[in-house]
Protein backbone atom coordinates (compact mmCIF):
# COMPACT_ATOMS: atom_id res chain seq x y z
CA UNK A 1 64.42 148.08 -60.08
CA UNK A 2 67.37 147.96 -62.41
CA UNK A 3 69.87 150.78 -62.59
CA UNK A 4 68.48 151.72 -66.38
CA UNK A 5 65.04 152.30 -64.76
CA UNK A 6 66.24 154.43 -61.56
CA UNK A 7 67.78 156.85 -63.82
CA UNK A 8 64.69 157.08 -65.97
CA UNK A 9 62.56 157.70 -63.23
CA UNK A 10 64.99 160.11 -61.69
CA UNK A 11 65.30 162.11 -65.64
CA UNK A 12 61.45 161.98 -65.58
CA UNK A 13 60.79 163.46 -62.13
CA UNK A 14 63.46 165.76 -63.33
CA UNK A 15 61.68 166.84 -66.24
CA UNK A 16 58.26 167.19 -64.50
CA UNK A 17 59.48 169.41 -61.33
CA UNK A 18 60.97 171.69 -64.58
CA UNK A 19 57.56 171.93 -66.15
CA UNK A 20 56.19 172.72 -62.50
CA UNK A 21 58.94 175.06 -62.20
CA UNK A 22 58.56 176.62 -65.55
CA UNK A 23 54.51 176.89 -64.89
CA UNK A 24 54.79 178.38 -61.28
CA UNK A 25 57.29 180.91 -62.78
CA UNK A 26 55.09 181.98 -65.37
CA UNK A 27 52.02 182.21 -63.35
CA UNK A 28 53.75 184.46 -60.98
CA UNK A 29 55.40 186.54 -63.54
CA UNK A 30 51.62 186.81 -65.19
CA UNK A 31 50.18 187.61 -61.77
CA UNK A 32 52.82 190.52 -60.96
CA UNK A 33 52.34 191.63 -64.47
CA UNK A 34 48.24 191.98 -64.04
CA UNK A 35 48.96 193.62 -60.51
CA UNK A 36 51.28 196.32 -62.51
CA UNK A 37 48.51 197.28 -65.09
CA UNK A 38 46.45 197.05 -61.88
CA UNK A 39 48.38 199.72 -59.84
CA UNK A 40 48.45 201.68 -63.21
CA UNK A 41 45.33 201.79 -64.38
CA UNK A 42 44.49 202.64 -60.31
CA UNK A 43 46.63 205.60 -60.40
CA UNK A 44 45.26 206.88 -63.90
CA UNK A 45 48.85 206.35 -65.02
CA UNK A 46 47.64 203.88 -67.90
CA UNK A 47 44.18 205.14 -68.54
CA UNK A 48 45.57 208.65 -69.13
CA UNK A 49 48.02 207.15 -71.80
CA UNK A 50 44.60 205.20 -73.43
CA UNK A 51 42.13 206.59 -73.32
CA UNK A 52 40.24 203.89 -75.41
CA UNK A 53 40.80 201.15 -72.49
CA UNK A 54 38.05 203.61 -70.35
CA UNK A 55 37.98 207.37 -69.41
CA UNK A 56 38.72 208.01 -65.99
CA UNK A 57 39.65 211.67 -65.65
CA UNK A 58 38.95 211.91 -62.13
């Protein structure tokens, strides 16, 4: 392989374990994010605010 093609491959892989990184990252933020409205909604915090997303007036 010439030089020219070693640093393509190397930018590509680059670019790829950013999209991986950048898709990871957003999946987790998405995942702590639904656990939050989770732990909300559990402790009436969020249904009490909205009522429309399901009365739960225990």
């Amino acid at each position: 392989m010439g030089e020219r093609a070693k640093q393509r491959t190397k930018y590509f892989k680059g670019r790829i374990q950013g999209l991986v990184n950048a898709y990871e990252f957003m999946a987790y933020n998405l995942y702590r994010l639904e656990r939050m409205l989770f732990i909300f909604e559990f402790t009436g915090v969020w249904t009490d605010r909205h009522p429309q997303l399901g009365e739960r007036n225990d």
